[in-house]
Protein backbone atom coordinates (compact mmCIF):
# COMPACT_ATOMS: atom_id res chain seq x y z
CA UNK A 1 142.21 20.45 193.62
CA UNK A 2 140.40 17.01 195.15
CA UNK A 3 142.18 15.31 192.12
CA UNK A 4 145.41 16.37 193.51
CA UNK A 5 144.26 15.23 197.13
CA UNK A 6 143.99 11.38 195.59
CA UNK A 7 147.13 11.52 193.59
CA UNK A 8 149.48 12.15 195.86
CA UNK A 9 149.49 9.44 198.38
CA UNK A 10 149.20 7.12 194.97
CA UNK A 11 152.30 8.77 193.88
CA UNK A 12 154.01 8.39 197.36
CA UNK A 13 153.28 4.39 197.60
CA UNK A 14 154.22 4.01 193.83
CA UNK A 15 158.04 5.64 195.22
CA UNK A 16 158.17 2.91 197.82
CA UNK A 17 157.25 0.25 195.94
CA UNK A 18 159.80 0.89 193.71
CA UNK A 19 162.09 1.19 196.01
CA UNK A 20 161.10 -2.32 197.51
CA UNK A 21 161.55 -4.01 193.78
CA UNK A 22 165.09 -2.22 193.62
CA UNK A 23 166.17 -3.20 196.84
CA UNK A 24 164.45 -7.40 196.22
CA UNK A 25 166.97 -6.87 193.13
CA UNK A 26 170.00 -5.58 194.96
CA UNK A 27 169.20 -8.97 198.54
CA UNK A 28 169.40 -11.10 195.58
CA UNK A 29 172.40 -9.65 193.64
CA UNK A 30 174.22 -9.96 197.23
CA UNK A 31 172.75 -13.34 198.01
CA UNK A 32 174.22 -14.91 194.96
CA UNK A 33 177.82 -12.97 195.30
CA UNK A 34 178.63 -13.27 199.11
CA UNK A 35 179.21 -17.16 200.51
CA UNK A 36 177.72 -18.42 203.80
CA UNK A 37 181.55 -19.14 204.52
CA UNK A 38 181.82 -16.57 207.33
CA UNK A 39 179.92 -14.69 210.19
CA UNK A 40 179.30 -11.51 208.97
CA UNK A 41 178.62 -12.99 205.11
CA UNK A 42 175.80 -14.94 206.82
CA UNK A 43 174.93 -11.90 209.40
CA UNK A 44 174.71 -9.69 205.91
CA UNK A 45 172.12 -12.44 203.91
CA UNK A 46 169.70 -12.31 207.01
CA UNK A 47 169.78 -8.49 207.52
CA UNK A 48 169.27 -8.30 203.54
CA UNK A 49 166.18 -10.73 204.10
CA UNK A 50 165.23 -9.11 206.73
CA UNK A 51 165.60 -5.60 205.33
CA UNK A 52 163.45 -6.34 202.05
CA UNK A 53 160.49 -8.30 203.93
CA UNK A 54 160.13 -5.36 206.16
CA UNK A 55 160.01 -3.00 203.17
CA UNK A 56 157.79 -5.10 201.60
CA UNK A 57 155.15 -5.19 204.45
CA UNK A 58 155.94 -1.63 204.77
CA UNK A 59 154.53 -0.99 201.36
CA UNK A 60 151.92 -3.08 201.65
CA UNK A 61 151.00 -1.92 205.60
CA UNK A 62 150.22 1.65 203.62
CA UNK A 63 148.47 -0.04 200.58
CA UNK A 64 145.85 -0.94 203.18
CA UNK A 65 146.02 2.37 204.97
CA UNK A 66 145.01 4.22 201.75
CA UNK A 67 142.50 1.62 200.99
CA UNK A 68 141.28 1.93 204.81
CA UNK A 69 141.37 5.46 204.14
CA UNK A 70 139.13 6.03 200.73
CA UNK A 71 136.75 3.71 202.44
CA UNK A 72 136.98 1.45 199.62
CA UNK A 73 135.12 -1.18 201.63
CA UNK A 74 133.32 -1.09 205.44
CA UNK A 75 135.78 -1.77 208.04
CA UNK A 76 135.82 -1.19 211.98
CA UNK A 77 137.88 1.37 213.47
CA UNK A 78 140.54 -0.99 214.16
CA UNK A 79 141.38 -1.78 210.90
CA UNK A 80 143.13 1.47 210.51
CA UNK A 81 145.01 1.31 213.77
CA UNK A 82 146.48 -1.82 212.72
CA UNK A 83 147.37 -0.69 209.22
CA UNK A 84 148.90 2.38 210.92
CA UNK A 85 150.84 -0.01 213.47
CA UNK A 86 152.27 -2.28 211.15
CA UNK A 87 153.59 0.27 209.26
CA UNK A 88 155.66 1.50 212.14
CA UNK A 89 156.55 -1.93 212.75
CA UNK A 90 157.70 -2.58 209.63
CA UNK A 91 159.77 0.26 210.03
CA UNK A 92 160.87 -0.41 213.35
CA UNK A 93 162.22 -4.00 211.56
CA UNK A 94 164.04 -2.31 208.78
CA UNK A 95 166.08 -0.15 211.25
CA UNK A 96 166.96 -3.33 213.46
CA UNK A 97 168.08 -5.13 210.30
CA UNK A 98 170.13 -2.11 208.85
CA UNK A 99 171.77 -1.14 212.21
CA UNK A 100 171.30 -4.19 214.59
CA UNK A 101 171.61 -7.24 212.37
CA UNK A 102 174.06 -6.34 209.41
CA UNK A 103 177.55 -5.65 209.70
CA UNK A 104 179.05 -2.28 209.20
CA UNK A 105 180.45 -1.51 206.02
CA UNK A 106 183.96 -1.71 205.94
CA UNK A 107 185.58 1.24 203.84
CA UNK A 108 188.61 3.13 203.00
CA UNK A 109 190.17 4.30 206.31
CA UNK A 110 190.12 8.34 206.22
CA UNK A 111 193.43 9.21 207.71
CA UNK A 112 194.00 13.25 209.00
């Protein structure tokens, strides 16, 4: 049952670092398709940017807070409290980028 205790978090940062390489792949897929030509094109690249360097130190904010956690190595008491804090920055960031910095996707119109 320990063994279980260990995996899990493993398993849970091993999700979100996937999801960090997929969405790297997708800022640069839209980087190299959209032009700097207009506003929202250029408001789109930075929230992208912004997006996958918040995911990024997301991932890596709860690489050290499982590290910080096994007590892999001596560290004060604030270590953890600013692992735990950066996380929630981090994903404090990503919502500002999705919902503050990008534009809104512009779909088909739903008419009733």
């Amino acid at each position: 049952m320990d063994s279980w205790i260990n995996i899990v978090p493993v398993l849970i940062i091993g999700a979100f670092a996937y999801g960090a390489f997929k969405q790297i792949k997708e800022s640069i897929s839209v980087v190299k398709s959209v032009t700097w030509d207009s506003a929202n094109h250029k408001r789109l690249i930075v929230g992208r940017y912004l997006f996958s360097l918040s995911y990024v130190g997301f991932v890596v904010a709860l690489i050290v807070n499982l590290i910080v956690y096994n007590y892999s190595f001596p560290q004060p008491y604030s270590t953890a409290n600013a692992a735990s804090m950066t996380a929630f920055y981090c994903l404090l960031m990503m919502f500002v980028a999705e919902l503050g910095v990008m534009p809104k996707r512009q779909g088909p119109k739903e008419s009733i």
